[in-house]
PDB file of N, CA and C in Angstrom:
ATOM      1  N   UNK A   1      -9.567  18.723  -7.524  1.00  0.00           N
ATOM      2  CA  UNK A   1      -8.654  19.722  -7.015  1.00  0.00           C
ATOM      3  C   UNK A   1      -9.077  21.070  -7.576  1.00  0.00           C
ATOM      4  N   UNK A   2      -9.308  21.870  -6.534  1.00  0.00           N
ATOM      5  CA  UNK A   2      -9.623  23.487  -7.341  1.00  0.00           C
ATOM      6  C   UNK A   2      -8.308  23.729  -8.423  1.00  0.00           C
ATOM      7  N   UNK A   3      -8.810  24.562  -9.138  1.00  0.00           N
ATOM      8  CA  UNK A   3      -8.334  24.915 -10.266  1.00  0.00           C
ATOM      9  C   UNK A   3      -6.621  26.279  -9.888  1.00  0.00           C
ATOM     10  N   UNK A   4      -7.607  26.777  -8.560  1.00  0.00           N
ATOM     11  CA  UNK A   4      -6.040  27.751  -8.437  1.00  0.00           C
ATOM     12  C   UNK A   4      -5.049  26.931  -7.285  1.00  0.00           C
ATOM     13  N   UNK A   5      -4.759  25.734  -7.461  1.00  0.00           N
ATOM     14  CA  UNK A   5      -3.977  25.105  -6.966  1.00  0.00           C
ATOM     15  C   UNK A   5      -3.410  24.073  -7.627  1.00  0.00           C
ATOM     16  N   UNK A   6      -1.668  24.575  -7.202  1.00  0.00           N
ATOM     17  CA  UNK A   6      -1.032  23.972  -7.905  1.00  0.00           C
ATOM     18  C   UNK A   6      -0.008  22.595  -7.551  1.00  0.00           C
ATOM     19  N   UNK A   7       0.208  21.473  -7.537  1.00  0.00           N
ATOM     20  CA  UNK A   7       1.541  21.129  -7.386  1.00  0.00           C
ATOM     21  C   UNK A   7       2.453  20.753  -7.513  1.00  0.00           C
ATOM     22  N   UNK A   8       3.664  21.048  -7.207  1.00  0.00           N
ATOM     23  CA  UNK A   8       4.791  21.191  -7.217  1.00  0.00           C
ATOM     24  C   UNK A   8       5.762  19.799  -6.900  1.00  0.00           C
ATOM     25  N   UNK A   9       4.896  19.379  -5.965  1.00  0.00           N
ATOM     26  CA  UNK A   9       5.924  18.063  -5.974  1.00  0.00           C
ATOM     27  C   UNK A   9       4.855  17.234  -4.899  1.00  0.00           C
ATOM     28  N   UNK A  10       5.485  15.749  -5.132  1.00  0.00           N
ATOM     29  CA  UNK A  10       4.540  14.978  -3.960  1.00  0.00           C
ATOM     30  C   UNK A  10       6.134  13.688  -3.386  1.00  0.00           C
ATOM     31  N   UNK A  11       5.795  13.676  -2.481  1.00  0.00           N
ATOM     32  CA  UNK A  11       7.179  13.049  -2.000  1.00  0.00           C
ATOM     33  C   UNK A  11       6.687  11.556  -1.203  1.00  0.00           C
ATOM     34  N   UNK A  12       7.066  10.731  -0.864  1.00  0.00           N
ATOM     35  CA  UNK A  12       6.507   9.286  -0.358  1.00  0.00           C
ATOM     36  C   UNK A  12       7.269   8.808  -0.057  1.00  0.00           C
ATOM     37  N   UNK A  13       7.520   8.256   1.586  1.00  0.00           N
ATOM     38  CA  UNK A  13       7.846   7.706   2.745  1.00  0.00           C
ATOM     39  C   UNK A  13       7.418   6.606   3.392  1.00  0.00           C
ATOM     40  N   UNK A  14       8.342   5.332   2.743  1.00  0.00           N
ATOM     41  CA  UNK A  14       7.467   4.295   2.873  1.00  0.00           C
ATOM     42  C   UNK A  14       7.723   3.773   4.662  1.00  0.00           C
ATOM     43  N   UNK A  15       6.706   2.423   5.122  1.00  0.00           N
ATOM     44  CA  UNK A  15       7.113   1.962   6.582  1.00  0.00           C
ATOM     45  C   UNK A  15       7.018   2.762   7.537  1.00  0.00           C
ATOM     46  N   UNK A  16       6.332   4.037   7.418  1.00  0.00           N
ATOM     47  CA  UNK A  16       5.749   5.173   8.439  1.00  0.00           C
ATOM     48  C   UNK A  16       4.300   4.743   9.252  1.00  0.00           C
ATOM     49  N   UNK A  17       4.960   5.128  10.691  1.00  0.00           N
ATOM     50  CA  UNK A  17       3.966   4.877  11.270  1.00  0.00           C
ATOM     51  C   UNK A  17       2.891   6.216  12.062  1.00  0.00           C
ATOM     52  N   UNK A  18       1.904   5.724  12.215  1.00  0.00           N
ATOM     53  CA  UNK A  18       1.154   6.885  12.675  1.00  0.00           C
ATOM     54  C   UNK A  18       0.297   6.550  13.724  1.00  0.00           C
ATOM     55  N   UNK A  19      -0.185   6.632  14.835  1.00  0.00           N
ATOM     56  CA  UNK A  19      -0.822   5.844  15.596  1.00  0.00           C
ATOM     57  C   UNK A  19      -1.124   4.588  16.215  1.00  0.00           C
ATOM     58  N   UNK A  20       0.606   3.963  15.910  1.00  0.00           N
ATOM     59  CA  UNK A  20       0.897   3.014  15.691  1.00  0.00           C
ATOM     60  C   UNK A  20       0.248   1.736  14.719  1.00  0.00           C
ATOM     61  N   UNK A  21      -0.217   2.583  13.482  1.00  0.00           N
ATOM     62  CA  UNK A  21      -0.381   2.114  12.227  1.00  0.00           C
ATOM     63  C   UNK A  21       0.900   1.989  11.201  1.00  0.00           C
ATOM     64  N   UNK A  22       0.721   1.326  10.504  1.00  0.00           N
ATOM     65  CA  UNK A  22       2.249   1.346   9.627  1.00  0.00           C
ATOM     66  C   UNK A  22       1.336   1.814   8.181  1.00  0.00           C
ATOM     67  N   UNK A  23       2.299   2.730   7.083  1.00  0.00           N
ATOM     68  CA  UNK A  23       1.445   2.998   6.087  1.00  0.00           C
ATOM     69  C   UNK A  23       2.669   3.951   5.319  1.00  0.00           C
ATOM     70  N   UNK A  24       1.796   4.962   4.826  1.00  0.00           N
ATOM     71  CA  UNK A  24       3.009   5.578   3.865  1.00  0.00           C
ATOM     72  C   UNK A  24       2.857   6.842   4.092  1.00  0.00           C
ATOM     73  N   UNK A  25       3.490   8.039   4.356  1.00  0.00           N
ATOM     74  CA  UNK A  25       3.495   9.363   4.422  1.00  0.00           C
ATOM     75  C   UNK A  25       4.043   9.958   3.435  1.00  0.00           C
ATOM     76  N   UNK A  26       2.758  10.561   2.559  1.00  0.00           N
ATOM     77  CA  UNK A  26       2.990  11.201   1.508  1.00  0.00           C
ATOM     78  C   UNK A  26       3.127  13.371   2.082  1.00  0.00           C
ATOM     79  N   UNK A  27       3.688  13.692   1.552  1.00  0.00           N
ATOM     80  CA  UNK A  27       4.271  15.480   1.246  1.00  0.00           C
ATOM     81  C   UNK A  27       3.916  15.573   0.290  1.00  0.00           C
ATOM     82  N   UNK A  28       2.738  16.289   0.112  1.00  0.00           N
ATOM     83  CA  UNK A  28       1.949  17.070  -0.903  1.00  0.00           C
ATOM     84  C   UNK A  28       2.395  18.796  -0.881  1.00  0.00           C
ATOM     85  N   UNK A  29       3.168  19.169  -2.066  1.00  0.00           N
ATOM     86  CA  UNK A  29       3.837  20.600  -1.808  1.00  0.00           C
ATOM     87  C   UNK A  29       3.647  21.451  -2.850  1.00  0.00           C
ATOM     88  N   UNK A  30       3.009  22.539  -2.927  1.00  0.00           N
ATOM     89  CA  UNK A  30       2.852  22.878  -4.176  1.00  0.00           C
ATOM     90  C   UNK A  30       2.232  24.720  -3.928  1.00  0.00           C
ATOM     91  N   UNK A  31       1.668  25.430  -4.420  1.00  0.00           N
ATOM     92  CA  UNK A  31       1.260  26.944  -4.276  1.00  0.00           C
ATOM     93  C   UNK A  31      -0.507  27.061  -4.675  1.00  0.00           C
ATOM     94  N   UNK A  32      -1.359  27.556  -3.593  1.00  0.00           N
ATOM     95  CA  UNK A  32      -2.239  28.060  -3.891  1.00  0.00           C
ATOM     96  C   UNK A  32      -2.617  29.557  -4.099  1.00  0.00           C
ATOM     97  N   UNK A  33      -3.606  29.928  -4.888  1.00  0.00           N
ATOM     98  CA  UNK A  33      -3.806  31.451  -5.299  1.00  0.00           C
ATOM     99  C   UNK A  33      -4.563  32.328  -4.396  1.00  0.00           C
ATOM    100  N   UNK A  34      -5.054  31.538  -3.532  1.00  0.00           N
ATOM    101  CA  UNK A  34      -5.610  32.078  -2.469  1.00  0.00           C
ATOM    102  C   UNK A  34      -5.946  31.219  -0.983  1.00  0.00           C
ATOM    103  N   UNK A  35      -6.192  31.354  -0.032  1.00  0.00           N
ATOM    104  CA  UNK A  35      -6.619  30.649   1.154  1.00  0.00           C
ATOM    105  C   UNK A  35      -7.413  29.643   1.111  1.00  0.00           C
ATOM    106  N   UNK A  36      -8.880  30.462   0.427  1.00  0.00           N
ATOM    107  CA  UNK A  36     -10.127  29.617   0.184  1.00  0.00           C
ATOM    108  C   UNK A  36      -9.516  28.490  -0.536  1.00  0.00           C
ATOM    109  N   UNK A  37      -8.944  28.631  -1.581  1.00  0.00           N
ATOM    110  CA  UNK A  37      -8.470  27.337  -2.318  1.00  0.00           C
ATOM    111  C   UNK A  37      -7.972  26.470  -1.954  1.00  0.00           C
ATOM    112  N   UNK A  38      -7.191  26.534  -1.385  1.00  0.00           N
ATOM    113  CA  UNK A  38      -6.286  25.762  -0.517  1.00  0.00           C
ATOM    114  C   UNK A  38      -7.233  25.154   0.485  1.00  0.00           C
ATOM    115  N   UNK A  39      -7.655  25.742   1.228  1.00  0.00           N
ATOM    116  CA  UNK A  39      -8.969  25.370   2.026  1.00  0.00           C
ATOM    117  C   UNK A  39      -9.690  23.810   2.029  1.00  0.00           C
ATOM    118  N   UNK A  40      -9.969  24.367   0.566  1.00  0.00           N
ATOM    119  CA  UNK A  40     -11.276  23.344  -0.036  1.00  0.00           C
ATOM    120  C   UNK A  40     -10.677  22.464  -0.569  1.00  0.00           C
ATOM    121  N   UNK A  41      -9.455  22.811  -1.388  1.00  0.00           N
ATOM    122  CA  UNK A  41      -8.482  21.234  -1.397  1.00  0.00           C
ATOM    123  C   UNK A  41      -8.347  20.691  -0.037  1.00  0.00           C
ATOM    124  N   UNK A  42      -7.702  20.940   0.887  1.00  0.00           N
ATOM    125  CA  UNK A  42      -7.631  20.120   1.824  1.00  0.00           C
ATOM    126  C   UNK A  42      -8.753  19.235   2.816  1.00  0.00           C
ATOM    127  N   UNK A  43     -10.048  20.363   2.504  1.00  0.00           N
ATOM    128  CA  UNK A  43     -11.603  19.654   2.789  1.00  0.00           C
ATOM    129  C   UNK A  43     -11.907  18.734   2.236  1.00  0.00           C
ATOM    130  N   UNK A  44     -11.137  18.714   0.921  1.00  0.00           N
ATOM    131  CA  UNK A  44     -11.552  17.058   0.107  1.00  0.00           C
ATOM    132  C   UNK A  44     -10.593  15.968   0.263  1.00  0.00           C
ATOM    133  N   UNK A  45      -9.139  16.126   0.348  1.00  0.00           N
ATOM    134  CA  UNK A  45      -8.271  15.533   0.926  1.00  0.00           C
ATOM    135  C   UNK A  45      -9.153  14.409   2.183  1.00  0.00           C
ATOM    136  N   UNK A  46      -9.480  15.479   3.380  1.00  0.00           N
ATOM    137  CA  UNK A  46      -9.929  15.173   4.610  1.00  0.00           C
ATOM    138  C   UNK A  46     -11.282  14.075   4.377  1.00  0.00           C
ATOM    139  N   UNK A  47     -11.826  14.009   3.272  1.00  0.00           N
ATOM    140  CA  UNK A  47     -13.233  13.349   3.293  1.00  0.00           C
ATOM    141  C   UNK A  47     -13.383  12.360   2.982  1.00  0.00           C
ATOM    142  N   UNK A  48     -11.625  12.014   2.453  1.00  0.00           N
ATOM    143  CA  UNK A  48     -11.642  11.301   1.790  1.00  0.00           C
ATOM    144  C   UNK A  48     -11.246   9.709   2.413  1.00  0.00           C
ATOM    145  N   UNK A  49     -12.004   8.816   2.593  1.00  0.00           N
ATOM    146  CA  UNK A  49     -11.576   6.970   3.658  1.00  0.00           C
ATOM    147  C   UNK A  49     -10.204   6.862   3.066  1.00  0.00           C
ATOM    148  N   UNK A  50      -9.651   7.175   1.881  1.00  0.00           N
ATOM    149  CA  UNK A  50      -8.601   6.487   1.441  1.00  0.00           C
ATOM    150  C   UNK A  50      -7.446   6.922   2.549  1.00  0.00           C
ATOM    151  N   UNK A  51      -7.573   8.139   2.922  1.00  0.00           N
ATOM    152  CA  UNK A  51      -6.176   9.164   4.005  1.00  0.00           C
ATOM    153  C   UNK A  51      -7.020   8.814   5.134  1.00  0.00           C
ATOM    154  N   UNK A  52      -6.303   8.184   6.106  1.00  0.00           N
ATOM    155  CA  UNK A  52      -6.143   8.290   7.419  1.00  0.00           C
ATOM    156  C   UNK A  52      -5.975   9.452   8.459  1.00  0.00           C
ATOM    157  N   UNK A  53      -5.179  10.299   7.850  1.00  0.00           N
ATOM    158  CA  UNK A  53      -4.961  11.282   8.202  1.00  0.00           C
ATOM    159  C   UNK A  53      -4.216  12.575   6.916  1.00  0.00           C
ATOM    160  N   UNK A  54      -4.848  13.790   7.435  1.00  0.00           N
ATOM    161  CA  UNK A  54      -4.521  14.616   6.512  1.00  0.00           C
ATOM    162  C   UNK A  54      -4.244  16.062   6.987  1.00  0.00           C
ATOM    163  N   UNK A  55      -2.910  16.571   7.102  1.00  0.00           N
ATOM    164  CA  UNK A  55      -2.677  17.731   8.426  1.00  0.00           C
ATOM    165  C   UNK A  55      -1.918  18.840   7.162  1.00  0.00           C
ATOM    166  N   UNK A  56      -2.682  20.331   7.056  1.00  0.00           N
ATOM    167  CA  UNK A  56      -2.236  21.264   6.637  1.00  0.00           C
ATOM    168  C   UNK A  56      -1.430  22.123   7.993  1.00  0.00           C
ATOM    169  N   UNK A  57      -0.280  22.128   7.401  1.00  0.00           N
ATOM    170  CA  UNK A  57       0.168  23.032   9.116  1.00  0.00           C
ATOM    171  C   UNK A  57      -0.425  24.399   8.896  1.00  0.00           C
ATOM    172  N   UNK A  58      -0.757  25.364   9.590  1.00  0.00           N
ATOM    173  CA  UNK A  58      -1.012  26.272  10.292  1.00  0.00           C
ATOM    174  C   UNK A  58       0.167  27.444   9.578  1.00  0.00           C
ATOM    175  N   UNK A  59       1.791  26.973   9.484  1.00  0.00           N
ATOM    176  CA  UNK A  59       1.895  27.923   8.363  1.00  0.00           C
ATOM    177  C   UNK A  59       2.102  28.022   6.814  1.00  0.00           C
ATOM    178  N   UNK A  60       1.128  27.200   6.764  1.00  0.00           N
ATOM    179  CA  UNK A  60       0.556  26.880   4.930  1.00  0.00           C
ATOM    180  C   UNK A  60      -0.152  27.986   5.178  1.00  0.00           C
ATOM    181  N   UNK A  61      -1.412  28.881   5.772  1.00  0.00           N
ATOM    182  CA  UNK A  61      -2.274  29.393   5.801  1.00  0.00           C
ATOM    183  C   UNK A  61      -2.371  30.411   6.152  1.00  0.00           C
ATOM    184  N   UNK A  62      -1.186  31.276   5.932  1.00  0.00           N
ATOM    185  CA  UNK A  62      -0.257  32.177   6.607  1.00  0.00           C
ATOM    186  C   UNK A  62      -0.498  33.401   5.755  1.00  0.00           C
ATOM    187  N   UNK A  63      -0.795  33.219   4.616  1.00  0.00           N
ATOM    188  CA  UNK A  63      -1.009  34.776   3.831  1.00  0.00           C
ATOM    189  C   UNK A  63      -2.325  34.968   3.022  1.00  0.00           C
ATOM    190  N   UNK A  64      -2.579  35.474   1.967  1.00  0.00           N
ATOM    191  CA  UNK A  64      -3.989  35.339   1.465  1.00  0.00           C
ATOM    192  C   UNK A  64      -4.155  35.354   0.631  1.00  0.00           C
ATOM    193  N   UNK A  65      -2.870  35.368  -0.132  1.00  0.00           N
ATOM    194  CA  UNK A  65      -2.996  35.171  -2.001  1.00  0.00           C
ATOM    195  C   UNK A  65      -1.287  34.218  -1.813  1.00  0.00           C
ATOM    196  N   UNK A  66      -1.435  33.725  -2.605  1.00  0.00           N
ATOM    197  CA  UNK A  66      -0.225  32.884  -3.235  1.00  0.00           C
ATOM    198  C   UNK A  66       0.505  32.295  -1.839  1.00  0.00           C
ATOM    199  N   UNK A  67      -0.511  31.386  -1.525  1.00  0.00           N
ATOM    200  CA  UNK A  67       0.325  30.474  -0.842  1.00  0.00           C
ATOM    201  C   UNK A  67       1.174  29.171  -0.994  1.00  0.00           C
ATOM    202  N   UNK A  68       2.472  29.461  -0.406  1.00  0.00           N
ATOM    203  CA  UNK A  68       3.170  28.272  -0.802  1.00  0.00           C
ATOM    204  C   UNK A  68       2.530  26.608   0.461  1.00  0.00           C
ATOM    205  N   UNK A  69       2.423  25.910   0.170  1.00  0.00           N
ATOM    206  CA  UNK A  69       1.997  24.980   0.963  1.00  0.00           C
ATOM    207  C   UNK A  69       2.201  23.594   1.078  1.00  0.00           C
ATOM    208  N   UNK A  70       2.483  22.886   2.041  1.00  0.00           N
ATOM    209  CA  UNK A  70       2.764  21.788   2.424  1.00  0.00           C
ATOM    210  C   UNK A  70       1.882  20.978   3.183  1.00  0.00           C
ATOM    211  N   UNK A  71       1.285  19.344   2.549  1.00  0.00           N
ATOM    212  CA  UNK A  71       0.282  18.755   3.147  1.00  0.00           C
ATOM    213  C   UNK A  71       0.754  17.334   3.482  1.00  0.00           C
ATOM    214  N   UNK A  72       0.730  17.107   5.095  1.00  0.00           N
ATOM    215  CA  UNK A  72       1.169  15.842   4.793  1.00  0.00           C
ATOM    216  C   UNK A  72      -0.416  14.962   5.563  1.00  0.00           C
ATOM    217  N   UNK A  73      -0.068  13.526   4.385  1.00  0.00           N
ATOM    218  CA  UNK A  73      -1.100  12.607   4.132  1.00  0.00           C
ATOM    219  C   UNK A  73      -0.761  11.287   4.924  1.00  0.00           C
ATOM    220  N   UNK A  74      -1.567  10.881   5.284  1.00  0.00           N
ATOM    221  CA  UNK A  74      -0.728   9.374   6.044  1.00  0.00           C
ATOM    222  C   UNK A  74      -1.610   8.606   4.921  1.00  0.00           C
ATOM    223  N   UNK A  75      -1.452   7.464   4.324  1.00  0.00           N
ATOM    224  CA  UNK A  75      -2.379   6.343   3.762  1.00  0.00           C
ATOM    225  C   UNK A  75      -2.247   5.000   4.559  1.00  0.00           C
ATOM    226  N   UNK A  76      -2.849   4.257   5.625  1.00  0.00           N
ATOM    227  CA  UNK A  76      -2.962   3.598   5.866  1.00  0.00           C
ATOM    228  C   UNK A  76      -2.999   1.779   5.513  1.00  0.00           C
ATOM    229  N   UNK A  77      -4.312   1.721   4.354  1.00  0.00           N
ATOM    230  CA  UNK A  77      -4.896   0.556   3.463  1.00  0.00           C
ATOM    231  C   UNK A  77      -4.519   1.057   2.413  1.00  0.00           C
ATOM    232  N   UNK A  78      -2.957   0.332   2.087  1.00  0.00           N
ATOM    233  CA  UNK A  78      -2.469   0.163   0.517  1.00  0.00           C
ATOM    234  C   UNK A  78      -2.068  -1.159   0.414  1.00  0.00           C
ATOM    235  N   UNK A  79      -2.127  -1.797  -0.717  1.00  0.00           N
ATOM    236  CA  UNK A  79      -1.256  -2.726  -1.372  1.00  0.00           C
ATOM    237  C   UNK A  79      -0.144  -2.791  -1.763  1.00  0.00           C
ATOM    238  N   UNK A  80       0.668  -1.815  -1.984  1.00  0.00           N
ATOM    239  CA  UNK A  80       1.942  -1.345  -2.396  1.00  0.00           C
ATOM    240  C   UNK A  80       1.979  -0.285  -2.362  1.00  0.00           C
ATOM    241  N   UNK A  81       3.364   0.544  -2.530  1.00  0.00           N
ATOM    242  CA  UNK A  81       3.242   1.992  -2.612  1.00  0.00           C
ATOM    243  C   UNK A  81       2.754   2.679  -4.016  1.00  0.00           C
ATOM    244  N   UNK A  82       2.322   1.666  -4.881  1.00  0.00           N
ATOM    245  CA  UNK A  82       2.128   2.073  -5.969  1.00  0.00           C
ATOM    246  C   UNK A  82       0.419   2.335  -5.893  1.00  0.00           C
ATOM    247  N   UNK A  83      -0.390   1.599  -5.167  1.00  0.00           N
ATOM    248  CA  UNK A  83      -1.516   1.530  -4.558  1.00  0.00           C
ATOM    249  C   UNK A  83      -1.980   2.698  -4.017  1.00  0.00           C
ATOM    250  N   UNK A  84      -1.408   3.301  -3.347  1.00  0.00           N
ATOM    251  CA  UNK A  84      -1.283   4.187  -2.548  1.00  0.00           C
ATOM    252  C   UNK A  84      -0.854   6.022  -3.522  1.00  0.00           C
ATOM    253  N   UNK A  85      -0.085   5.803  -4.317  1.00  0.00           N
ATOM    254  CA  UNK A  85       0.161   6.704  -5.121  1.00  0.00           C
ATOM    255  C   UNK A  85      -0.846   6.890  -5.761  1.00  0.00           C
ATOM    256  N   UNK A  86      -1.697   5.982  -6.505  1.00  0.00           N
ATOM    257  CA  UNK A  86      -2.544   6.180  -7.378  1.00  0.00           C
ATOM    258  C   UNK A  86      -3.969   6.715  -6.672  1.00  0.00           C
ATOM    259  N   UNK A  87      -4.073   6.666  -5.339  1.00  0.00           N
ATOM    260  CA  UNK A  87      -5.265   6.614  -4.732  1.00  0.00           C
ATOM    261  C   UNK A  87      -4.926   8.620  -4.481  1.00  0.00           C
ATOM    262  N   UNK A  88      -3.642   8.669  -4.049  1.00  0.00           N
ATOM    263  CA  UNK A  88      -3.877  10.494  -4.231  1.00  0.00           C
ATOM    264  C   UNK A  88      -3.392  10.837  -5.838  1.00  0.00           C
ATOM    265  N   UNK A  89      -3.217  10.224  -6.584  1.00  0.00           N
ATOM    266  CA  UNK A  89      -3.224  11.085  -7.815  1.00  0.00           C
ATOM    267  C   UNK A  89      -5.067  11.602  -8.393  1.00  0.00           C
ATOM    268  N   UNK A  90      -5.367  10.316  -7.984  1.00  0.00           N
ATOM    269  CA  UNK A  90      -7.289  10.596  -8.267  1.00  0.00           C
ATOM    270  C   UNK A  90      -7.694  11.482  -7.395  1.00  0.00           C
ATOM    271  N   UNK A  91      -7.406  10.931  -6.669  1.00  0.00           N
ATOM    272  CA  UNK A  91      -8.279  12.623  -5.133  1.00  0.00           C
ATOM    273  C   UNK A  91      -7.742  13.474  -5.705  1.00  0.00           C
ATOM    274  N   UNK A  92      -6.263  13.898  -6.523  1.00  0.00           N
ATOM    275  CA  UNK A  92      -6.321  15.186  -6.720  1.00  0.00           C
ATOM    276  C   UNK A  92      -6.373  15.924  -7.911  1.00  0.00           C
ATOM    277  N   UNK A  93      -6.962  14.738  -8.141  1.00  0.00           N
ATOM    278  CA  UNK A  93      -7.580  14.639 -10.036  1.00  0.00           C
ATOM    279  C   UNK A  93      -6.407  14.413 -10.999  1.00  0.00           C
ATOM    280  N   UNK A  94      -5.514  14.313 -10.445  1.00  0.00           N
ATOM    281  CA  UNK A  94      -3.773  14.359 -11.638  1.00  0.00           C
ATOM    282  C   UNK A  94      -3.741  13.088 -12.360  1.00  0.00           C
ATOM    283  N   UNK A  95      -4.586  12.083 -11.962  1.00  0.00           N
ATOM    284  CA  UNK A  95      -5.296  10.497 -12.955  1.00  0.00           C
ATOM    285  C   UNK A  95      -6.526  10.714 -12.735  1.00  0.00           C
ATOM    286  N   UNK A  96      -7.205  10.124 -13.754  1.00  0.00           N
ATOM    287  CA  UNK A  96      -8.593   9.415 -14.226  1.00  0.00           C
ATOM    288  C   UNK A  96      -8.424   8.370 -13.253  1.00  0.00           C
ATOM    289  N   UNK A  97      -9.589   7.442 -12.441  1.00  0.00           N
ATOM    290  CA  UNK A  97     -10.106   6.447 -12.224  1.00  0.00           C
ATOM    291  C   UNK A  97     -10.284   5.659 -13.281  1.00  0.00           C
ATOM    292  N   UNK A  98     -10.114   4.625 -13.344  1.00  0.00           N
ATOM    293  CA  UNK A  98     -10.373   3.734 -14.379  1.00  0.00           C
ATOM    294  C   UNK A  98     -10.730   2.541 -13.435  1.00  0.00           C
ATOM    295  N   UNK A  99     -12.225   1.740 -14.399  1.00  0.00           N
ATOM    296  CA  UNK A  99     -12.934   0.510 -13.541  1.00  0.00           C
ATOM    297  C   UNK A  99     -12.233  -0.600 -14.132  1.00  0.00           C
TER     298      UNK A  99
END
């Protein structure tokens, strides 16, 4: 996760469906310091097999310093919701991986 991004809260919605997939919809909410940042977090979000889907709305991206922002994540392939939590705490570096 770039360094000028912050967040604020992450919220999780279990039995959500998306393409008529069933999975979990996580709300990733928090403030970036600039556009670019925000940006490139969400470029890694996006790259990532674990998210199915990964949608910054349009007015997350709305100003050019201190954006407040909202990301929502679908996770598809979890084992539990605890599975699933841990897989975006690593993408956004907030846990270590451990083998």
């Amino acid at each position: 996760m770039p360094e000028k991004v912050i967040i604020d809260s992450i919220t999780f919605s279990r039995n959500e469906a998306y393409k008529e997939k069933n999975g979990i919809l996580v709300l990733v909410s928090g403030t970036s310091v600039d556009r670019n940042s925000l940006i490139s977090f969400s470029n890694s979000l996006e790259q990532s097999k674990d998210f199915t889907f990964v949608d910054v709305p349009v007015s997350s991206l709305t100003k050019d310093k201190n954006l407040p922002f909202s990301i929502n994540i679908f996770i598809e392939n979890y084992q539990n919701i605890e599975d699933g939590f841990t897989k975006l705490l690593i993408k956004c570096k907030l846990l270590e991986e451990t083998k």
